[in-house]
PDB file of N, CA and C in Angstrom:
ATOM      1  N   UNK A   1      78.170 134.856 117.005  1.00  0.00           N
ATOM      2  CA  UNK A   1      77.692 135.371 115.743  1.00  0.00           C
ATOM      3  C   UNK A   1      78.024 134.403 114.597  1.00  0.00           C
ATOM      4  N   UNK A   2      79.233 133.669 114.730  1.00  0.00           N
ATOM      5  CA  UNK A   2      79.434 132.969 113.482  1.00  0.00           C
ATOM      6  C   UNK A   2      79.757 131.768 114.605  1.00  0.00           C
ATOM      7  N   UNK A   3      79.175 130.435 113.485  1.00  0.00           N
ATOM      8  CA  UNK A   3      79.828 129.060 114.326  1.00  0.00           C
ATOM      9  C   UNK A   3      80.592 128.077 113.167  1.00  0.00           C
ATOM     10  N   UNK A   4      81.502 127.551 114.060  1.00  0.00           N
ATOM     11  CA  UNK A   4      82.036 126.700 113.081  1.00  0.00           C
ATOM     12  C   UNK A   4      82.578 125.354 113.536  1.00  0.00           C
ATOM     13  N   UNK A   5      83.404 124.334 114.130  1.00  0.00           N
ATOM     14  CA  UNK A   5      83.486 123.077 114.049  1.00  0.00           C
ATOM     15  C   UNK A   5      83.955 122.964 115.429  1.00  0.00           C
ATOM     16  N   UNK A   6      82.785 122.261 116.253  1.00  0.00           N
ATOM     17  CA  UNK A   6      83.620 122.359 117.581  1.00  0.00           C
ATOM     18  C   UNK A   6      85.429 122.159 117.365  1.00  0.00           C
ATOM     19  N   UNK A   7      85.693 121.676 118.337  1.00  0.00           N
ATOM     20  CA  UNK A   7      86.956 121.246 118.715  1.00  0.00           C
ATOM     21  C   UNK A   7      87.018 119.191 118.713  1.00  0.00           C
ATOM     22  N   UNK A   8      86.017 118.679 119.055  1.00  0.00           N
ATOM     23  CA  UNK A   8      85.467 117.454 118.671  1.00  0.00           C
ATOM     24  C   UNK A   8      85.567 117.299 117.046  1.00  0.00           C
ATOM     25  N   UNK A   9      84.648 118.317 116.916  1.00  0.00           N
ATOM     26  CA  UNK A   9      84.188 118.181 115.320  1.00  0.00           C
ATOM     27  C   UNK A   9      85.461 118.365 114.363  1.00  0.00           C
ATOM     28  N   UNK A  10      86.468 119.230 114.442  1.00  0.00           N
ATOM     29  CA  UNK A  10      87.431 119.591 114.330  1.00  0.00           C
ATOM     30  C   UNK A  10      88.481 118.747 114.541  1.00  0.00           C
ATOM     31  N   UNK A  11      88.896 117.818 115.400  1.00  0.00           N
ATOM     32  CA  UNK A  11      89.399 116.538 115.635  1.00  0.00           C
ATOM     33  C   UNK A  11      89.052 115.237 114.128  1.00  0.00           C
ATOM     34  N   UNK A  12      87.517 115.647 114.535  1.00  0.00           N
ATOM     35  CA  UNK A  12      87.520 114.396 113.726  1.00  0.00           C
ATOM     36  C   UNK A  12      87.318 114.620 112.090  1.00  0.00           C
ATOM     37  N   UNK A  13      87.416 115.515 111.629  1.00  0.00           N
ATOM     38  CA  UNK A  13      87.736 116.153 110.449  1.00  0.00           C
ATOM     39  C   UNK A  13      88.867 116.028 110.044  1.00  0.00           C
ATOM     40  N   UNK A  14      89.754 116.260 111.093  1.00  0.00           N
ATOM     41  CA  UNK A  14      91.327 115.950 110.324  1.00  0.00           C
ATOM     42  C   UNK A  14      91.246 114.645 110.533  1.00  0.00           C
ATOM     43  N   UNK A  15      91.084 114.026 111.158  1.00  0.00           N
ATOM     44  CA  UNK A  15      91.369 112.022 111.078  1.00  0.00           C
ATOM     45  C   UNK A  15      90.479 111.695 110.012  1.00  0.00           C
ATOM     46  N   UNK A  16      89.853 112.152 109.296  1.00  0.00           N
ATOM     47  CA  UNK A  16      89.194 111.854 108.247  1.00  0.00           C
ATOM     48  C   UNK A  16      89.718 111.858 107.032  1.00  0.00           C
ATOM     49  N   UNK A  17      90.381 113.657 107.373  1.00  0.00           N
ATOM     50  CA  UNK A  17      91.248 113.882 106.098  1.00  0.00           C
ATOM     51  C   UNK A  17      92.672 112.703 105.898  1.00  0.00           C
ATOM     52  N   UNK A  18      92.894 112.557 107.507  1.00  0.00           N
ATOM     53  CA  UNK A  18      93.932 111.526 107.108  1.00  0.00           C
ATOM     54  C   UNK A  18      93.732 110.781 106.854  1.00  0.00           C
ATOM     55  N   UNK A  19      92.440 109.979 107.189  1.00  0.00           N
ATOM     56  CA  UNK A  19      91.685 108.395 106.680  1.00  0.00           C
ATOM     57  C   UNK A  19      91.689 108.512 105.438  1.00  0.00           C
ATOM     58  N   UNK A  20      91.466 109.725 104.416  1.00  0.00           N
ATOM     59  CA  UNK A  20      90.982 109.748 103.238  1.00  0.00           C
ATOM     60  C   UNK A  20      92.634 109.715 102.417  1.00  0.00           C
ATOM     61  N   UNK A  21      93.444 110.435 103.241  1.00  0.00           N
ATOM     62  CA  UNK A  21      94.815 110.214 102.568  1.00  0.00           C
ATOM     63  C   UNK A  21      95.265 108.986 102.324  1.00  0.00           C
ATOM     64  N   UNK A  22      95.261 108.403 103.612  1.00  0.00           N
ATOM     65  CA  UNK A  22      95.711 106.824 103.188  1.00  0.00           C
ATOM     66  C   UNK A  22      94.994 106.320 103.006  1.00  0.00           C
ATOM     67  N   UNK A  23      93.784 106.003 102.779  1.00  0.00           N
ATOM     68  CA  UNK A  23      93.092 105.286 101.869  1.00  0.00           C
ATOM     69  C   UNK A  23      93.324 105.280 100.552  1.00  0.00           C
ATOM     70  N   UNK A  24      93.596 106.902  99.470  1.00  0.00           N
ATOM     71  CA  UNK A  24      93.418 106.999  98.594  1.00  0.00           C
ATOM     72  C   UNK A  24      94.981 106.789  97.900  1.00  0.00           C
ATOM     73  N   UNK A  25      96.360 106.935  99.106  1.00  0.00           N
ATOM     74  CA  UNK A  25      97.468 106.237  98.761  1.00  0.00           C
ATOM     75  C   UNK A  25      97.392 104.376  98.754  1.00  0.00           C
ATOM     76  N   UNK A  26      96.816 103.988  99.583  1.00  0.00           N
ATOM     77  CA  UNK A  26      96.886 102.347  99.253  1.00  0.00           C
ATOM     78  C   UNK A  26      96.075 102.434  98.076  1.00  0.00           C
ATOM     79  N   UNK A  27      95.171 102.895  97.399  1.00  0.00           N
ATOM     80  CA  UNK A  27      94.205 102.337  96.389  1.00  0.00           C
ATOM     81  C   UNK A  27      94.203 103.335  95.461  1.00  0.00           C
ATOM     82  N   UNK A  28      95.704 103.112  94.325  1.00  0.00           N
ATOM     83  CA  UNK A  28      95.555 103.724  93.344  1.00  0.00           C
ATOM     84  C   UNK A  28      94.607 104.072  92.757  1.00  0.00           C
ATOM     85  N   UNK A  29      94.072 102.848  92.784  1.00  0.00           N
ATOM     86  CA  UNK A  29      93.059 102.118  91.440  1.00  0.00           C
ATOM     87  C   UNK A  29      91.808 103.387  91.658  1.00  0.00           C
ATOM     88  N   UNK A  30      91.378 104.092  92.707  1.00  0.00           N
ATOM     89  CA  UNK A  30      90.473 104.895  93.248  1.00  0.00           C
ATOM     90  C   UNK A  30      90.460 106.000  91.991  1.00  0.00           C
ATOM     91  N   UNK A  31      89.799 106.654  91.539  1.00  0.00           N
ATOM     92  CA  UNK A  31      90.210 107.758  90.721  1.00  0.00           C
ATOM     93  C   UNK A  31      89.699 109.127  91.543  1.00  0.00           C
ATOM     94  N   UNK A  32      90.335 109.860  91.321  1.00  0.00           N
ATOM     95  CA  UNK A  32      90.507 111.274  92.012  1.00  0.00           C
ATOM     96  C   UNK A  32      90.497 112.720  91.190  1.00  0.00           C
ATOM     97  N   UNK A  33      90.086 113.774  91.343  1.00  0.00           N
ATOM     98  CA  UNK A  33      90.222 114.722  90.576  1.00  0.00           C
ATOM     99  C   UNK A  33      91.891 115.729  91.172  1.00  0.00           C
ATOM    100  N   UNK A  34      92.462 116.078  90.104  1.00  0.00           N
ATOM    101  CA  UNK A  34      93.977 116.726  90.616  1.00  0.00           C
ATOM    102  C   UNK A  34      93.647 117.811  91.893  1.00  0.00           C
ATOM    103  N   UNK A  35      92.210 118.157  92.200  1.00  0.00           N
ATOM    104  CA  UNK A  35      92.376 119.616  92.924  1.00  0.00           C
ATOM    105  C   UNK A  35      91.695 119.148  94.135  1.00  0.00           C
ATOM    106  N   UNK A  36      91.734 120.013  95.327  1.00  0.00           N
ATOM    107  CA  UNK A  36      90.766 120.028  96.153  1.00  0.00           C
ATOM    108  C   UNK A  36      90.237 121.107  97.274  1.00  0.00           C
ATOM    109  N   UNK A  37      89.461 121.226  97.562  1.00  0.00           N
ATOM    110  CA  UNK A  37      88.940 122.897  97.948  1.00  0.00           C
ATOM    111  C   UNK A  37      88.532 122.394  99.701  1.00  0.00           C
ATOM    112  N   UNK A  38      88.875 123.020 100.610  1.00  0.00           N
ATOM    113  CA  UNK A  38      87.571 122.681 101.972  1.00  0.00           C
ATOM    114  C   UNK A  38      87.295 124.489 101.404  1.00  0.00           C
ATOM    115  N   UNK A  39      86.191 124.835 101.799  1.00  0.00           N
ATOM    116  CA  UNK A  39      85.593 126.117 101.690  1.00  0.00           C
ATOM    117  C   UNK A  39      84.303 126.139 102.880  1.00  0.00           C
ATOM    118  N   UNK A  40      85.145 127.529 103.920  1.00  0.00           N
ATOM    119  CA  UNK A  40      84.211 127.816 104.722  1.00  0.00           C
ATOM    120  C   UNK A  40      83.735 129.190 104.113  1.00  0.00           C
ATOM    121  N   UNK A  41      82.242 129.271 104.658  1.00  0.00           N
ATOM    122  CA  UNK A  41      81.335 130.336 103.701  1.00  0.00           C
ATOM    123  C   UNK A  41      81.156 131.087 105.301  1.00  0.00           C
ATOM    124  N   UNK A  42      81.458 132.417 105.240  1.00  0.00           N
ATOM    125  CA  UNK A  42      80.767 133.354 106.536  1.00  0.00           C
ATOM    126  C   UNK A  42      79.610 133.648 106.495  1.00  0.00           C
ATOM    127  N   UNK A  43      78.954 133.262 107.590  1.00  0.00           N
ATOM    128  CA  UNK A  43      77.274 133.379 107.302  1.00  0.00           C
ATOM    129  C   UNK A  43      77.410 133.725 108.771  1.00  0.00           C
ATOM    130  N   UNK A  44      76.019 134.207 109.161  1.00  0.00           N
ATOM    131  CA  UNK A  44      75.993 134.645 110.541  1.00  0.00           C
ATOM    132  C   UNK A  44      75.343 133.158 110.679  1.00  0.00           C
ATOM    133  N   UNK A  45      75.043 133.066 112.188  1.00  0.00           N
ATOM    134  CA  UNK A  45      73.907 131.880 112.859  1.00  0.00           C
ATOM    135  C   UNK A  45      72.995 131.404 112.047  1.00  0.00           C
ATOM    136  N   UNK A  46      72.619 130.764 112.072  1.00  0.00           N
ATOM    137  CA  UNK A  46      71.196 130.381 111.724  1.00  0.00           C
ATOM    138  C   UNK A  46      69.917 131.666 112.546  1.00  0.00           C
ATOM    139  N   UNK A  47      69.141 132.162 111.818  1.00  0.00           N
ATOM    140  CA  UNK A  47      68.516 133.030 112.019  1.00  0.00           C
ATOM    141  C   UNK A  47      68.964 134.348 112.441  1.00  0.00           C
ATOM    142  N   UNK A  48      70.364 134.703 112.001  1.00  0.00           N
ATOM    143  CA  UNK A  48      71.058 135.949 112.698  1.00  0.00           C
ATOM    144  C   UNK A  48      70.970 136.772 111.321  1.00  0.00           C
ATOM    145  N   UNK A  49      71.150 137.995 111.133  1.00  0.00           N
ATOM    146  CA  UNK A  49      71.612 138.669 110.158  1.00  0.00           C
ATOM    147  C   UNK A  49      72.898 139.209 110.498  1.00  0.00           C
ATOM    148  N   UNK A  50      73.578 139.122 109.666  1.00  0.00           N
ATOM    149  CA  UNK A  50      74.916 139.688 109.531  1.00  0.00           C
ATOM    150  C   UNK A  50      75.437 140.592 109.224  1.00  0.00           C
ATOM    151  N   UNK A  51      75.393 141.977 109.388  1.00  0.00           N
ATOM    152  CA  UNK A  51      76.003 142.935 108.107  1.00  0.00           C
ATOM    153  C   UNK A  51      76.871 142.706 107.108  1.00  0.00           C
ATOM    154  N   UNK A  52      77.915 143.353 106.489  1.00  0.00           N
ATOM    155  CA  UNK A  52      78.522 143.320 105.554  1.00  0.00           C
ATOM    156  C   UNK A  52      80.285 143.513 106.220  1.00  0.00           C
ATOM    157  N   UNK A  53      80.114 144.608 106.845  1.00  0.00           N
ATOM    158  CA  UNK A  53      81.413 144.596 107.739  1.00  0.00           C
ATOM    159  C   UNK A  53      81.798 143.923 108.664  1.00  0.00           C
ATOM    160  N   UNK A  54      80.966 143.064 109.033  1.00  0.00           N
ATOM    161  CA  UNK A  54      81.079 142.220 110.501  1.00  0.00           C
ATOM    162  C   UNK A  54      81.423 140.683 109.567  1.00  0.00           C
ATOM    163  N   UNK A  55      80.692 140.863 108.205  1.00  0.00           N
ATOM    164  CA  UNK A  55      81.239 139.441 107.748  1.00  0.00           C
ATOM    165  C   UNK A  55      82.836 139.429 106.746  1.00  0.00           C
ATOM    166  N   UNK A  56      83.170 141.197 106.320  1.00  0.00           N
ATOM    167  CA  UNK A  56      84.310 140.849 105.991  1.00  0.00           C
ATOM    168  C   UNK A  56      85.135 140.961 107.115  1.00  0.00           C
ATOM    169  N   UNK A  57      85.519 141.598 108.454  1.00  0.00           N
ATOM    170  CA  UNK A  57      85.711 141.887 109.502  1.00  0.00           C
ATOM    171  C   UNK A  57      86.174 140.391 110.012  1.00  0.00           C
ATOM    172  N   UNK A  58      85.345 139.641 110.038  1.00  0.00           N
ATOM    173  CA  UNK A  58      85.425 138.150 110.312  1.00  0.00           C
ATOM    174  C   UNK A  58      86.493 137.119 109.144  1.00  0.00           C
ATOM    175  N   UNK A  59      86.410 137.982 108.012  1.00  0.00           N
ATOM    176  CA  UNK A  59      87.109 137.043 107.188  1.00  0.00           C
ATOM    177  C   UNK A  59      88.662 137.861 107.162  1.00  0.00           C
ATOM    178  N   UNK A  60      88.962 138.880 107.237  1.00  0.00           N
ATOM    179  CA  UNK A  60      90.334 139.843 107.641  1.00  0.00           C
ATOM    180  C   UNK A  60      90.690 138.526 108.557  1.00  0.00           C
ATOM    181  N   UNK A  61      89.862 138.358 109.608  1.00  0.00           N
ATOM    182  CA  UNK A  61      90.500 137.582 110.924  1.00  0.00           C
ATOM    183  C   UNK A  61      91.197 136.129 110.467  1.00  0.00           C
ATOM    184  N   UNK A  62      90.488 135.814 110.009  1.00  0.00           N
ATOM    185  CA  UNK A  62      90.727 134.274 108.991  1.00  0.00           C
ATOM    186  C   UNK A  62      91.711 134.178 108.543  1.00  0.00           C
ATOM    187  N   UNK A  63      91.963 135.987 107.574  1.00  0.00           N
ATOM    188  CA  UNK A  63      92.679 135.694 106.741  1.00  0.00           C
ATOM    189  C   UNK A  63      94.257 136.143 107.435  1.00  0.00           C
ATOM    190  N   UNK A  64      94.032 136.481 108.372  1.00  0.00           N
ATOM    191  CA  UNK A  64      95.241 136.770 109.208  1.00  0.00           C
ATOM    192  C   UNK A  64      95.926 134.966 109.538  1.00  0.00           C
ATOM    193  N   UNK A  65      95.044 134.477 110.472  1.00  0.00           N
ATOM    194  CA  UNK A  65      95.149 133.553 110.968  1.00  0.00           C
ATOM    195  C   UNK A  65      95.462 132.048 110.158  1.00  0.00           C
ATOM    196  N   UNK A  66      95.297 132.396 108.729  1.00  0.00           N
ATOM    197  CA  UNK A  66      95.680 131.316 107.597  1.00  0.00           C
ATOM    198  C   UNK A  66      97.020 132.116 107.190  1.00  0.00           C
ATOM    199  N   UNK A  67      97.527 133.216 107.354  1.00  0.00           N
ATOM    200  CA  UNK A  67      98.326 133.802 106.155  1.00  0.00           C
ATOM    201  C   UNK A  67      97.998 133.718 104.650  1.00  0.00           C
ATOM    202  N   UNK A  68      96.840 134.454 104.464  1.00  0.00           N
ATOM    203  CA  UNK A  68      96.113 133.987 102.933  1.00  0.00           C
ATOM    204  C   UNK A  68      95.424 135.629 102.528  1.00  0.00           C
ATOM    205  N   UNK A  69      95.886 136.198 101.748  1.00  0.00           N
ATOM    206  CA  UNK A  69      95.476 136.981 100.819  1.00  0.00           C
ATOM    207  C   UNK A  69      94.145 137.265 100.652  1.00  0.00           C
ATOM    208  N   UNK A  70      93.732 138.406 100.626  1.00  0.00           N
ATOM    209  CA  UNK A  70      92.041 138.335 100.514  1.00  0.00           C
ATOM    210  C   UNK A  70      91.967 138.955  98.990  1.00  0.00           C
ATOM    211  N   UNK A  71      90.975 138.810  98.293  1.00  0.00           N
ATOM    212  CA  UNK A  71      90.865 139.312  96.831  1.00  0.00           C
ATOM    213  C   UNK A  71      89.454 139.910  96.779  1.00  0.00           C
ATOM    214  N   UNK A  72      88.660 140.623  96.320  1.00  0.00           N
ATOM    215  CA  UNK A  72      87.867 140.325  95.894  1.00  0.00           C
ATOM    216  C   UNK A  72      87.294 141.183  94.952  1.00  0.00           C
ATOM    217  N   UNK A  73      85.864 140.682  94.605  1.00  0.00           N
ATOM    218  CA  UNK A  73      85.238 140.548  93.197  1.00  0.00           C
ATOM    219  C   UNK A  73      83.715 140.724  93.179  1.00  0.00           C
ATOM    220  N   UNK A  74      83.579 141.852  92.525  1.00  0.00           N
ATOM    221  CA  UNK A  74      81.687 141.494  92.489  1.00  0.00           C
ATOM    222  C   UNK A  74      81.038 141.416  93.769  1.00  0.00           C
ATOM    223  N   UNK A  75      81.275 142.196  94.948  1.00  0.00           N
ATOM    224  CA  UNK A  75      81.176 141.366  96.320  1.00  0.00           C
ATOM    225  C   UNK A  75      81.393 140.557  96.788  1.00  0.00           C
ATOM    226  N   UNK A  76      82.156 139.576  96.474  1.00  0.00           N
ATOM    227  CA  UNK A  76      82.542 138.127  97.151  1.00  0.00           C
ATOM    228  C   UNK A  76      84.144 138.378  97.491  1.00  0.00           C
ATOM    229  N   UNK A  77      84.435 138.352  98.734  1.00  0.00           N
ATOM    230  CA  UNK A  77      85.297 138.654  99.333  1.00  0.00           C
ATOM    231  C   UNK A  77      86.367 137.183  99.785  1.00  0.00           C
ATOM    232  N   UNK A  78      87.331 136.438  99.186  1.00  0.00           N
ATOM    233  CA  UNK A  78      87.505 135.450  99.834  1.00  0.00           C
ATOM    234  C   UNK A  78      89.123 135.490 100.260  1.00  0.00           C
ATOM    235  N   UNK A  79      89.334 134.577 100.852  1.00  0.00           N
ATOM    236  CA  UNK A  79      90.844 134.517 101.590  1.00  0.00           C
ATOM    237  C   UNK A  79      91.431 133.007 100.659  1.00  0.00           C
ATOM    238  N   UNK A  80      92.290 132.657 100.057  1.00  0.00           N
ATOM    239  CA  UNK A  80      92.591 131.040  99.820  1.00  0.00           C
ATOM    240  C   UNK A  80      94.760 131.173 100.126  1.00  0.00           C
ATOM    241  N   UNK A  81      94.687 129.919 100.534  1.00  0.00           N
ATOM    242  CA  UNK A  81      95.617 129.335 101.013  1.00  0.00           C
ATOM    243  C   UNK A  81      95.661 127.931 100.219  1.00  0.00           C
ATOM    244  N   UNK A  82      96.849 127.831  99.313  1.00  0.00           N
ATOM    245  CA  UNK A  82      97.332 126.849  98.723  1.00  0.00           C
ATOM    246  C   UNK A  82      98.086 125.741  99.254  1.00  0.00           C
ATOM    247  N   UNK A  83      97.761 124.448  99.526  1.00  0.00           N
ATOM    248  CA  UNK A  83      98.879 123.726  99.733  1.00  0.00           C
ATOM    249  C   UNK A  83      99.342 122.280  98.859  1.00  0.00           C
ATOM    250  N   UNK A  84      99.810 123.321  97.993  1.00  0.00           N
ATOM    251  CA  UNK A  84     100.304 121.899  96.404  1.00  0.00           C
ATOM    252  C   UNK A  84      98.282 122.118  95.642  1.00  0.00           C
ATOM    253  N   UNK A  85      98.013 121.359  95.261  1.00  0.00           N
ATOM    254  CA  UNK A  85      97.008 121.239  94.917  1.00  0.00           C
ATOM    255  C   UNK A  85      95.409 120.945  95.525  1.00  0.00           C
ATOM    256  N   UNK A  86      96.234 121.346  96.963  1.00  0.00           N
ATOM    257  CA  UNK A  86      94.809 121.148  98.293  1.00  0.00           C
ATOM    258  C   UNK A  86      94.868 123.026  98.505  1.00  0.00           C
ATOM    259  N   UNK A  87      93.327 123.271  98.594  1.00  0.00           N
ATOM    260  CA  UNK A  87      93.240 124.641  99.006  1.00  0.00           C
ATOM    261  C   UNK A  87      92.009 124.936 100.383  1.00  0.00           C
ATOM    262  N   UNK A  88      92.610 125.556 100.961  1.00  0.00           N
ATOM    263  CA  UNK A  88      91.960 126.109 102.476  1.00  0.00           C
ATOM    264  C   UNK A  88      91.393 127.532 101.837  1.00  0.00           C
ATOM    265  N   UNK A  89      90.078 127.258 101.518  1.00  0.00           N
ATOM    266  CA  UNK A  89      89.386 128.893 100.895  1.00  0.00           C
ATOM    267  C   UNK A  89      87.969 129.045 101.796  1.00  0.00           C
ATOM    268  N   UNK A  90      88.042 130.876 102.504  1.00  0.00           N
ATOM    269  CA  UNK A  90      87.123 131.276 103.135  1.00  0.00           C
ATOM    270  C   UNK A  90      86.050 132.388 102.706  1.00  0.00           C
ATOM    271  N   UNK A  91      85.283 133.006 102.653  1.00  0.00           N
ATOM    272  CA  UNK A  91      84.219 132.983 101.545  1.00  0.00           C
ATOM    273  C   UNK A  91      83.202 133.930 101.885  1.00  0.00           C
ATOM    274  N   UNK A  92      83.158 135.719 102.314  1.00  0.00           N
ATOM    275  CA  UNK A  92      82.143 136.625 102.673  1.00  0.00           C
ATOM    276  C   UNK A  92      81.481 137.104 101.740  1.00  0.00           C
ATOM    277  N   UNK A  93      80.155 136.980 101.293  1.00  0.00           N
ATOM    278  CA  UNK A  93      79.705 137.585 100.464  1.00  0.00           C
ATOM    279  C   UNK A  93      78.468 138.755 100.772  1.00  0.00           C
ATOM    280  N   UNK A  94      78.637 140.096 100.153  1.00  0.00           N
ATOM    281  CA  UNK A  94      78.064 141.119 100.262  1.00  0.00           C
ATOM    282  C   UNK A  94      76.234 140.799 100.261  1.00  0.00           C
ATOM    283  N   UNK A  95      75.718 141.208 100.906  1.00  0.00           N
ATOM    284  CA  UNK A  95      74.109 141.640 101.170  1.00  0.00           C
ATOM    285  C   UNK A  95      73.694 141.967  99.459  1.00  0.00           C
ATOM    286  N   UNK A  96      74.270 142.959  99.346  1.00  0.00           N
ATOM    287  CA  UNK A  96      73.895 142.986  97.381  1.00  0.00           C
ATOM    288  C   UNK A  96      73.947 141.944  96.433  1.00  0.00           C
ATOM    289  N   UNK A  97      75.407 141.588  96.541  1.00  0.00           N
ATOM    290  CA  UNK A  97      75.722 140.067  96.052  1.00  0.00           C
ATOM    291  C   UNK A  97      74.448 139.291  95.912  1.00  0.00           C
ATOM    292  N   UNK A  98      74.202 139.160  97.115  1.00  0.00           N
ATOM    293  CA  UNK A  98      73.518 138.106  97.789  1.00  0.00           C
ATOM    294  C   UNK A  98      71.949 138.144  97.310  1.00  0.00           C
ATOM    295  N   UNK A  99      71.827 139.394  97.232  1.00  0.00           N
ATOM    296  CA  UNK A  99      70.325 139.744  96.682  1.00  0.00           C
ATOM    297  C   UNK A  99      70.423 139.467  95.352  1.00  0.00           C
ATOM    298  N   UNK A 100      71.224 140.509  94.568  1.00  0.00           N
ATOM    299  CA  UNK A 100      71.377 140.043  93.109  1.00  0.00           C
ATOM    300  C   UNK A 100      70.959 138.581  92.677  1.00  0.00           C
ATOM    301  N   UNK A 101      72.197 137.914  93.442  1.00  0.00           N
ATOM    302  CA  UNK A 101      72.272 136.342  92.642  1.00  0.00           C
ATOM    303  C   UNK A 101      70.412 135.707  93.136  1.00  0.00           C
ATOM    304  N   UNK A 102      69.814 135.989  94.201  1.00  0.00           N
ATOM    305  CA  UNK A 102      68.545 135.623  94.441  1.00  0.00           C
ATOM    306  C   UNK A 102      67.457 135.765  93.205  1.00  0.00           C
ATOM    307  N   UNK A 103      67.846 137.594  93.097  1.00  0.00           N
ATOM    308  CA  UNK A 103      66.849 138.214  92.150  1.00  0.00           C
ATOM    309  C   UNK A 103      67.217 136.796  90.732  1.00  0.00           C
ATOM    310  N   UNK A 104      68.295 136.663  90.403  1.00  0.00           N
ATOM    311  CA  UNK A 104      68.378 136.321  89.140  1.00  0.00           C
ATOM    312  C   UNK A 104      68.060 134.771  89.040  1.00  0.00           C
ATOM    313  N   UNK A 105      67.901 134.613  89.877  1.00  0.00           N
ATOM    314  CA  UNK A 105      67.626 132.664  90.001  1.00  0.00           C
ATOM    315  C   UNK A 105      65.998 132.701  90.925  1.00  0.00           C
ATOM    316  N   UNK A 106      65.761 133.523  91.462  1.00  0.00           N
ATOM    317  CA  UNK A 106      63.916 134.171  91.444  1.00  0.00           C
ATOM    318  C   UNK A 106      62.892 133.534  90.198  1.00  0.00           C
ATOM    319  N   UNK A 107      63.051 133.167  89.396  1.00  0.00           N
ATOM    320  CA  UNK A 107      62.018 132.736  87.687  1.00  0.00           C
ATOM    321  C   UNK A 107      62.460 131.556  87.498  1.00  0.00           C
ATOM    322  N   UNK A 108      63.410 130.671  88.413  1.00  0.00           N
ATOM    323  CA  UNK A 108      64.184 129.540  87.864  1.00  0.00           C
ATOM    324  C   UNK A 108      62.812 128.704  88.301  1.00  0.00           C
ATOM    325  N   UNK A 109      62.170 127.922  87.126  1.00  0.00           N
ATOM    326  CA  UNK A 109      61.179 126.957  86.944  1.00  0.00           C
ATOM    327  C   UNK A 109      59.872 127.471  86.541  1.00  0.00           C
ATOM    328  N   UNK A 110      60.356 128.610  86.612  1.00  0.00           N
ATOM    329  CA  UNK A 110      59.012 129.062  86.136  1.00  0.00           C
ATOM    330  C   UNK A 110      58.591 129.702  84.695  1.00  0.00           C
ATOM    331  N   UNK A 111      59.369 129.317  83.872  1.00  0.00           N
ATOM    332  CA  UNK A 111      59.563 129.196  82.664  1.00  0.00           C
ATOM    333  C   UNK A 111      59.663 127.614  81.936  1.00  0.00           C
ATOM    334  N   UNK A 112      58.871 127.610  81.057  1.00  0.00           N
ATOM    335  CA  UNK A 112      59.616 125.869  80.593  1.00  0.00           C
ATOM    336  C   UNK A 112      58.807 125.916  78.941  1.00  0.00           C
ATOM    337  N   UNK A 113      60.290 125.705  78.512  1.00  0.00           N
ATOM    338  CA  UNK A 113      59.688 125.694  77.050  1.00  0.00           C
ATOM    339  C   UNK A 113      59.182 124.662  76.484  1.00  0.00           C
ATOM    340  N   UNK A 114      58.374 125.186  75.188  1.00  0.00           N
ATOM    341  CA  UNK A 114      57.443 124.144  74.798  1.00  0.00           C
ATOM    342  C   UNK A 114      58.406 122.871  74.654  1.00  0.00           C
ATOM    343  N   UNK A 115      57.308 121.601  74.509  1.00  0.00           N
ATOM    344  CA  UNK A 115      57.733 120.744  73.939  1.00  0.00           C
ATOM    345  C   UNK A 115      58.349 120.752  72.350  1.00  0.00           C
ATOM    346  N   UNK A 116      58.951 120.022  71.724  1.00  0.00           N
ATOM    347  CA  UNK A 116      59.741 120.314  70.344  1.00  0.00           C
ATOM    348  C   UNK A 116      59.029 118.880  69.528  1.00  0.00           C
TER     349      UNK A 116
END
């Protein structure tokens, strides 16, 4: 129902993250922003529908398995795990949510004001 990084893929994600560590310790000179987010979003499959309980259901599990707090807001249900200024954040959002934010970005271009 949900997929996420093989075990390959998953391998080479962290040697990345570490490539990116020491890279960005030898080369001060690099500029960087103070924060940083990985964010997995619960979505069912590609072409699956998901309910609503099966995707917070899935993120409870997460959030067990990170030791991370779930909050949520407006329908968006997420789990985050701090480490110093790196954050591990996971991400269910409600069917309503989901419609809402559609409905409201639905007219985006299809408006355009005159020239001035």
């Amino acid at each position: 129902m949900f997929s996420y990084a093989t075990p390959e893929e998953r391998a080479a994600l962290i040697t990345g993250l570490r490539d990116l560590a020491a890279y960005l310790e030898a080369h001060p000179e690099v500029p960087v922003f103070g924060r940083v987010e990985m964010n997995v979003s619960i979505i069912g499959d590609y072409g699956v529908e998901v309910d609503d309980a099966d995707k917070r259901a899935e993120l409870e599990r997460i959030a067990a398995l990170a030791d991370a707090p779930i909050q949520s807001r407006n329908g968006q249900h997420t789990a985050k795990r701090g480490f110093g200024p790196v954050t591990y954040r996971a991400t269910a959002i409600d069917r309503a949510r989901m419609d809402a934010h559609q409905a409201l970005y639905s007219y985006e271009g299809s408006v355009q004001p005159d020239a001035a």
